[in-house]
C-alpha atoms as a PDB file:
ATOM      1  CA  UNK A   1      79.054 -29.486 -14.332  1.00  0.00           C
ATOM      2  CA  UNK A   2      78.714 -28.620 -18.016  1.00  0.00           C
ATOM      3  CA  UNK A   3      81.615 -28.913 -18.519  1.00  0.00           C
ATOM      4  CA  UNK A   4      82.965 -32.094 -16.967  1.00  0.00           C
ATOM      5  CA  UNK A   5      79.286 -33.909 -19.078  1.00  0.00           C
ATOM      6  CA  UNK A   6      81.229 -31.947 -22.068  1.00  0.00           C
ATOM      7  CA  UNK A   7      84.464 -33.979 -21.521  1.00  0.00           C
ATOM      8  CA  UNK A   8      82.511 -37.473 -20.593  1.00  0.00           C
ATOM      9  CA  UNK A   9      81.455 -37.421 -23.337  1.00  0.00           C
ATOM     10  CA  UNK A  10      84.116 -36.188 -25.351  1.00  0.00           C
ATOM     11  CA  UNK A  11      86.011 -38.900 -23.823  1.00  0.00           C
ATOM     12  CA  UNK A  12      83.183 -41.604 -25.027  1.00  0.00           C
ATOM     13  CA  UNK A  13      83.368 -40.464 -28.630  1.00  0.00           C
ATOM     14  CA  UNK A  14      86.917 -40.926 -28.779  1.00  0.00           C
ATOM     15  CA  UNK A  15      86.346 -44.441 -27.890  1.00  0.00           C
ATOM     16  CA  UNK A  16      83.522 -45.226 -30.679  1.00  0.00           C
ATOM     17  CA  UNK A  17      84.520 -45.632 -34.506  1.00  0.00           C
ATOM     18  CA  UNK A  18      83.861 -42.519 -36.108  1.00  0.00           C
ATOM     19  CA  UNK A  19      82.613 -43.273 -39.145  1.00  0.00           C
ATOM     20  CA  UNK A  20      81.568 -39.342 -39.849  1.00  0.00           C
ATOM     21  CA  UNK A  21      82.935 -36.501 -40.183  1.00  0.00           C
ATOM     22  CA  UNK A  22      81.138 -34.121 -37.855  1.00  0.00           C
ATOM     23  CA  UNK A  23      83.831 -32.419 -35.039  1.00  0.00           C
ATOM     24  CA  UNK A  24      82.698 -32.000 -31.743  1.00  0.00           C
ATOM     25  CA  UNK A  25      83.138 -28.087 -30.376  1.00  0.00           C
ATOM     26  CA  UNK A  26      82.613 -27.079 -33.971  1.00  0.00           C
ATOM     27  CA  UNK A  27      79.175 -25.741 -35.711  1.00  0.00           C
ATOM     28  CA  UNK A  28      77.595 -28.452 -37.528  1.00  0.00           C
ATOM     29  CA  UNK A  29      78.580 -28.292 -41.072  1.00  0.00           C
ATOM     30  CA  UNK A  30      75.345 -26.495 -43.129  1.00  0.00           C
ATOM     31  CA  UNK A  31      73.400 -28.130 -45.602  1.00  0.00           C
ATOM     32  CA  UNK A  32      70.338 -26.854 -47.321  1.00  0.00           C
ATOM     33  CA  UNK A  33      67.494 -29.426 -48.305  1.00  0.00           C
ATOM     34  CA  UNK A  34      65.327 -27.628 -51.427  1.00  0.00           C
ATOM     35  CA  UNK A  35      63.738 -30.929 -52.106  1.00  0.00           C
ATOM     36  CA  UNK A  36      60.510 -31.706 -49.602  1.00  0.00           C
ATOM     37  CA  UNK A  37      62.313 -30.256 -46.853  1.00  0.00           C
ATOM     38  CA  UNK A  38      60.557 -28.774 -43.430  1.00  0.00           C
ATOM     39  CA  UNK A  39      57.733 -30.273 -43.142  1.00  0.00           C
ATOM     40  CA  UNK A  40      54.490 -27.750 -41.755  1.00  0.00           C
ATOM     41  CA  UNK A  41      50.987 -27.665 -40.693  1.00  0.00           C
ATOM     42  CA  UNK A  42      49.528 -24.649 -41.441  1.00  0.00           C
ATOM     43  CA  UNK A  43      45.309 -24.680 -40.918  1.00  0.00           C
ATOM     44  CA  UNK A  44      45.430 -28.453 -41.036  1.00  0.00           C
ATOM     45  CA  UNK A  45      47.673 -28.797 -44.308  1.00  0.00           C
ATOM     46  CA  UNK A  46      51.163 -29.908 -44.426  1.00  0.00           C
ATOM     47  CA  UNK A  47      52.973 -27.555 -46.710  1.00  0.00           C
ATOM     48  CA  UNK A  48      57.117 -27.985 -47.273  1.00  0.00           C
ATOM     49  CA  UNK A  49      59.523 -25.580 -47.811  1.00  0.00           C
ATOM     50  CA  UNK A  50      63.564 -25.501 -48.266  1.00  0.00           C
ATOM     51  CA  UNK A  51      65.382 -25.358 -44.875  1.00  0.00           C
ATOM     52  CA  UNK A  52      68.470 -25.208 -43.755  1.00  0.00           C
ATOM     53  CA  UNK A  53      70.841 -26.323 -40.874  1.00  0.00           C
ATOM     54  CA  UNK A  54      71.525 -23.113 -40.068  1.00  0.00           C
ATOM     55  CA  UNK A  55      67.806 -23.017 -38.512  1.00  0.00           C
ATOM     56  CA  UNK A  56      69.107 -25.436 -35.741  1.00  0.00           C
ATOM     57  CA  UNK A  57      70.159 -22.129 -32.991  1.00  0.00           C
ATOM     58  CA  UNK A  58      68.395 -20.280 -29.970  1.00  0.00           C
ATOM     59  CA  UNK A  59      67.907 -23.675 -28.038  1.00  0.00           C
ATOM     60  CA  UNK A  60      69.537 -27.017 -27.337  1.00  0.00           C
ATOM     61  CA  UNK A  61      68.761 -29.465 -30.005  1.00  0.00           C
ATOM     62  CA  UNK A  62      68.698 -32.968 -30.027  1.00  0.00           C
ATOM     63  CA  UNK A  63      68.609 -34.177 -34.010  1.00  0.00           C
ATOM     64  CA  UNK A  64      67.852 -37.672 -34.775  1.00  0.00           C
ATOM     65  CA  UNK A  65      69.116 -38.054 -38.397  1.00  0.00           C
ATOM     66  CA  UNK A  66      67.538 -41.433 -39.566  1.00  0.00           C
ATOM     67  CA  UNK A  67      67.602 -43.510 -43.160  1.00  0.00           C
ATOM     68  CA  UNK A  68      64.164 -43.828 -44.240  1.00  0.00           C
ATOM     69  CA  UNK A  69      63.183 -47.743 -42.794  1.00  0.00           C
ATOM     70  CA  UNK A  70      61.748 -48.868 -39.695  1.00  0.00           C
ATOM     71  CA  UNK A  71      64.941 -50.474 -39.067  1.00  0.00           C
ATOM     72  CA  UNK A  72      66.963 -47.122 -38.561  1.00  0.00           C
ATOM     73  CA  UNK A  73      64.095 -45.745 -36.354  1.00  0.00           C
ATOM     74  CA  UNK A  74      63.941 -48.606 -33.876  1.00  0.00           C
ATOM     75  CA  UNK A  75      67.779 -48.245 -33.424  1.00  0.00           C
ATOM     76  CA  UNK A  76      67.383 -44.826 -30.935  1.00  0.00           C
ATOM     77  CA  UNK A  77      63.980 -45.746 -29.730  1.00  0.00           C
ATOM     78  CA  UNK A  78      64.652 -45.829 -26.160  1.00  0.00           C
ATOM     79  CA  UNK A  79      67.307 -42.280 -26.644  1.00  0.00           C
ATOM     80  CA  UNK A  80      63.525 -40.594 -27.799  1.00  0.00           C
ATOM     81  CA  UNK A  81      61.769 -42.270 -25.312  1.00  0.00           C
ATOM     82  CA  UNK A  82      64.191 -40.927 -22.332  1.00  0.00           C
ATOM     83  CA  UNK A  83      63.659 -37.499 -23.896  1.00  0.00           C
ATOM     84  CA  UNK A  84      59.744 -37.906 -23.778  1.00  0.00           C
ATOM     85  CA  UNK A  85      60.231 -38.899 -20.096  1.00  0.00           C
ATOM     86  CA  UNK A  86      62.418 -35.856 -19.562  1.00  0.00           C
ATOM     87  CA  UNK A  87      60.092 -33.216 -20.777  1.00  0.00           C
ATOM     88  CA  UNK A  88      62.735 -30.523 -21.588  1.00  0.00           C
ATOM     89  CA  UNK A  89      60.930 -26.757 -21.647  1.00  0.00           C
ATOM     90  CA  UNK A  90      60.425 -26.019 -25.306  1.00  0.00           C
ATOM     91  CA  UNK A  91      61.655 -22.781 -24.744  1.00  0.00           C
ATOM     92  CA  UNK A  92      65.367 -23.567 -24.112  1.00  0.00           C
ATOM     93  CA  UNK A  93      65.155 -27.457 -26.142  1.00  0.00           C
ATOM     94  CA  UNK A  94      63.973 -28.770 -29.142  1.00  0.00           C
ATOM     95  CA  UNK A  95      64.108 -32.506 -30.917  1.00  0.00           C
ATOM     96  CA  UNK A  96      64.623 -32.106 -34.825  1.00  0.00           C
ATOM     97  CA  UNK A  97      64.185 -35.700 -36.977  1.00  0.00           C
ATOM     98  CA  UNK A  98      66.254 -35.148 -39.709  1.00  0.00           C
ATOM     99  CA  UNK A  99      64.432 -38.296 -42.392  1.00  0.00           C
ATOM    100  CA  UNK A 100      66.940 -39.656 -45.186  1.00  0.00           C
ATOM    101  CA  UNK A 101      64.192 -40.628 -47.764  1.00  0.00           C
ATOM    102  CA  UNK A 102      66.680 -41.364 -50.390  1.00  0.00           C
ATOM    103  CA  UNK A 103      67.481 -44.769 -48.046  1.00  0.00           C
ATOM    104  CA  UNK A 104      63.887 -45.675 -47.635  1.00  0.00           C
ATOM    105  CA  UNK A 105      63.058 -49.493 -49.027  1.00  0.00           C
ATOM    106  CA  UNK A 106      61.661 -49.051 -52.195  1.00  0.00           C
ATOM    107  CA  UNK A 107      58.548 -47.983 -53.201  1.00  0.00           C
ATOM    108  CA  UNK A 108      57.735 -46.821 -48.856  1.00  0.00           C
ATOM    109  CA  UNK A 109      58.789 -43.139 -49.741  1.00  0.00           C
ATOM    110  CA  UNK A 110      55.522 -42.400 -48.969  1.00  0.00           C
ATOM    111  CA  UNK A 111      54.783 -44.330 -46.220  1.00  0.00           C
ATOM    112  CA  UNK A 112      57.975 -42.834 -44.458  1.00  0.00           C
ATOM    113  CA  UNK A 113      56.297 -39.430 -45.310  1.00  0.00           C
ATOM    114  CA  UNK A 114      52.395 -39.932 -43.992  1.00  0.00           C
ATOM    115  CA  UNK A 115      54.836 -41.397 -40.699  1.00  0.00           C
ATOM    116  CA  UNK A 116      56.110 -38.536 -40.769  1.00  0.00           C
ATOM    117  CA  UNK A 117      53.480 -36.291 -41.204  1.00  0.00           C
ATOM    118  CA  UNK A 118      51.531 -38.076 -38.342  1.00  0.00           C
ATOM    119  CA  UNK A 119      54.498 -37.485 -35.949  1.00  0.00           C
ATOM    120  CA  UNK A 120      54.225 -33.579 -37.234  1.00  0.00           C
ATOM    121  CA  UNK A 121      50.527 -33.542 -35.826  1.00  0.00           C
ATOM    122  CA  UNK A 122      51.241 -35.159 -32.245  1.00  0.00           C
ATOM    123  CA  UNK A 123      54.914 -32.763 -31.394  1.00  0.00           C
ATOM    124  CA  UNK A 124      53.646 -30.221 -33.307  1.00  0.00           C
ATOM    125  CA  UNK A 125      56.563 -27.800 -32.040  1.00  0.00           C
ATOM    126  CA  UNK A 126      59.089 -30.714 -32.845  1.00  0.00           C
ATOM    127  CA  UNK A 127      61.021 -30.049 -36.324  1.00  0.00           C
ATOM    128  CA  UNK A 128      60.937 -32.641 -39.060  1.00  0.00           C
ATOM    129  CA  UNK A 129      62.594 -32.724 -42.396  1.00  0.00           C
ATOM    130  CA  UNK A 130      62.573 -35.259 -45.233  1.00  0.00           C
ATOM    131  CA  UNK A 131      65.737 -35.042 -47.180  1.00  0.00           C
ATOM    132  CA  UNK A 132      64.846 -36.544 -50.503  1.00  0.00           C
ATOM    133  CA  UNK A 133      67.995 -37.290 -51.732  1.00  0.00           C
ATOM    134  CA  UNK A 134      70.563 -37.927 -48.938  1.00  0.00           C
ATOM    135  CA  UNK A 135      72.436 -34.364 -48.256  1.00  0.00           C
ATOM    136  CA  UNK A 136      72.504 -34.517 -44.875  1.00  0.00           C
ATOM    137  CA  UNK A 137      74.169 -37.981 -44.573  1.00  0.00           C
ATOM    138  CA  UNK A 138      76.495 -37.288 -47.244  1.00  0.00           C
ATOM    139  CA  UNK A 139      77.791 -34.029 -46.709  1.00  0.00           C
ATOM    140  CA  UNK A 140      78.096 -35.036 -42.702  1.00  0.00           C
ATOM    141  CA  UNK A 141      79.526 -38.483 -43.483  1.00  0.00           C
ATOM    142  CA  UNK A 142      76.365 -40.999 -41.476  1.00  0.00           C
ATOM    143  CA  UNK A 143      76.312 -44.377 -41.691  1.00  0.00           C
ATOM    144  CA  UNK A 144      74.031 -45.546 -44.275  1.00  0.00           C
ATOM    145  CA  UNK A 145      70.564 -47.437 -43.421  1.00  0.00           C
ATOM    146  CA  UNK A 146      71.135 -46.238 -39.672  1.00  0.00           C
ATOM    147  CA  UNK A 147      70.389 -43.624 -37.093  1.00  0.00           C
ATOM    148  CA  UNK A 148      72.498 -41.052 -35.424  1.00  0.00           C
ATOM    149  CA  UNK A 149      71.858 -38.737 -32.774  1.00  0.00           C
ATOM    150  CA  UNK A 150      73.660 -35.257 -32.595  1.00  0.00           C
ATOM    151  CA  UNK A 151      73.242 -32.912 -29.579  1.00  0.00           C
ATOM    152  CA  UNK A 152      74.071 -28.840 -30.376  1.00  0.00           C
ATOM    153  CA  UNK A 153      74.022 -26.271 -27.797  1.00  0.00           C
ATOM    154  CA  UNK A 154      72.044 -22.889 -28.275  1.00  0.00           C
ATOM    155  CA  UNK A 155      74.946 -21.739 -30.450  1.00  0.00           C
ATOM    156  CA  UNK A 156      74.962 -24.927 -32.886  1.00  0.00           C
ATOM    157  CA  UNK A 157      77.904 -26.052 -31.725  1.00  0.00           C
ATOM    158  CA  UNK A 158      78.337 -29.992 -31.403  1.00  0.00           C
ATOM    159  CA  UNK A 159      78.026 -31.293 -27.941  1.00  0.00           C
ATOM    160  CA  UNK A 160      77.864 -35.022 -29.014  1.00  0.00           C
ATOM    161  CA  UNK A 161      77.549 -37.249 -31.769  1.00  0.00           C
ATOM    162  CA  UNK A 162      76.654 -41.176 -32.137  1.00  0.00           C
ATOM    163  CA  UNK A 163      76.270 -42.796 -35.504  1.00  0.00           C
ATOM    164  CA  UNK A 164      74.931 -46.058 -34.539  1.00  0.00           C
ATOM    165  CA  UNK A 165      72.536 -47.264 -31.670  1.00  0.00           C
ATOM    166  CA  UNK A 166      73.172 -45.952 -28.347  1.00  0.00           C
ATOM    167  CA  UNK A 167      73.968 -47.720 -25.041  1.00  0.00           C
ATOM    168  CA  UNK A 168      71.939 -46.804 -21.782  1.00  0.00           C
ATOM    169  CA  UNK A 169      75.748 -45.091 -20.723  1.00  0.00           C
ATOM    170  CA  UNK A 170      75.775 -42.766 -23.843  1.00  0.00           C
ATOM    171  CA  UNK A 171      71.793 -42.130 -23.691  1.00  0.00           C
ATOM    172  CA  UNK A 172      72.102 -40.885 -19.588  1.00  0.00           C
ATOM    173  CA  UNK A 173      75.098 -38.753 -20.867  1.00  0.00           C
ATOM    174  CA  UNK A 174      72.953 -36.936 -23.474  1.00  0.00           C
ATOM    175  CA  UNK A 175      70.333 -36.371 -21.252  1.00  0.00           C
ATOM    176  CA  UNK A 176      72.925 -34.869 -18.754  1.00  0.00           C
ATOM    177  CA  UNK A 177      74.139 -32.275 -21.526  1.00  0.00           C
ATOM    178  CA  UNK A 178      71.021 -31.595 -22.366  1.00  0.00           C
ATOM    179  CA  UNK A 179      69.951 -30.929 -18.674  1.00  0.00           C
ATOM    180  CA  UNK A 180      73.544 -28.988 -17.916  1.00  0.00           C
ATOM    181  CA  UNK A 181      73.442 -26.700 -21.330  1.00  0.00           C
ATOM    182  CA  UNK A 182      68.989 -25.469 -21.048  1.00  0.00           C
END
């Protein structure tokens, strides 16, 4: 079964317009963010600290790398709400929103943080980074001012990628490699 959802949707990719340059089957290429960063509560304070890419291993994760607007996050709503409804064990799954807030409108930068923040306190197991200055979505190649969604098995290899808002086809088909690889 895993891998006939692994060829779906390696089949669907090769349909869409790459516009990145992340390969599926490979690990996902490794950037550091030392600006802002991970974002932490520790005894009720958020605290950040560097982090890396390379932190994305031991489970199945689901990243939602998003520019810094309300725009971009409404894009993959209903991909975060099928994941909410799905309520993967945290012990083999994890979502990680990956924030670009070098595309946020100007002068928000810190109302895409306190969002942020608040989304910190209500999955607190979730991870969240704010990349200050665009690494992520340059070194992988994303779509400016949108979203993508990248599934990696417990390896960090990439299962799927969509830059750009999903379809309820491509959405089921992440859900069924997310179900076929915990």
């Amino acid at each position: 079964m895993k891998k006939i959802l692994t060829a779906i949707a390696l089949s669907l990719t090769s349909f869409v317009s790459l516009s990145h340059s992340l390969t599926l089957g490979e690990n996902l290429p490794e950037v550091t963010i030392a600006d802002k960063g991970f974002v932490d509560l520790v005894e009720g304070e958020f605290e950040y600290r560097q982090w890396s890419t390379a932190e994305l291993q031991n489970k199945v994760i689901l990243i939602q790398h998003i520019a810094g607007r309300t725009a971009a996050k409404e894009l993959n709503e209903p991909m975060i709400d099928a994941l909410k409804e799905s309520d993967f064990p945290f012990e083999k799954y994890n979502t990680a929103t990956l924030v670009n807030l070098d595309e946020a409108i100007w002068g928000t930068g810190a109302i895409v943080a306190s969002q942020l923040k608040s989304n910190k306190e209500e999955f607190p197991d979730a991870i969240f980074v704010l990349d200050e200055d665009g690494d992520l979505k340059n070194k992988w190649g994303l779509t400016e001012k949108s979203s993508a969604i990248i599934l990696l098995d417990a390896t960090g290899k990439l299962l799927y990628v969509k830059d750009g808002e999903m379809n309820p086809t491509e959405i089921d088909t992440v859900i069924g490699l997310i179900k076929a690889n915990i």
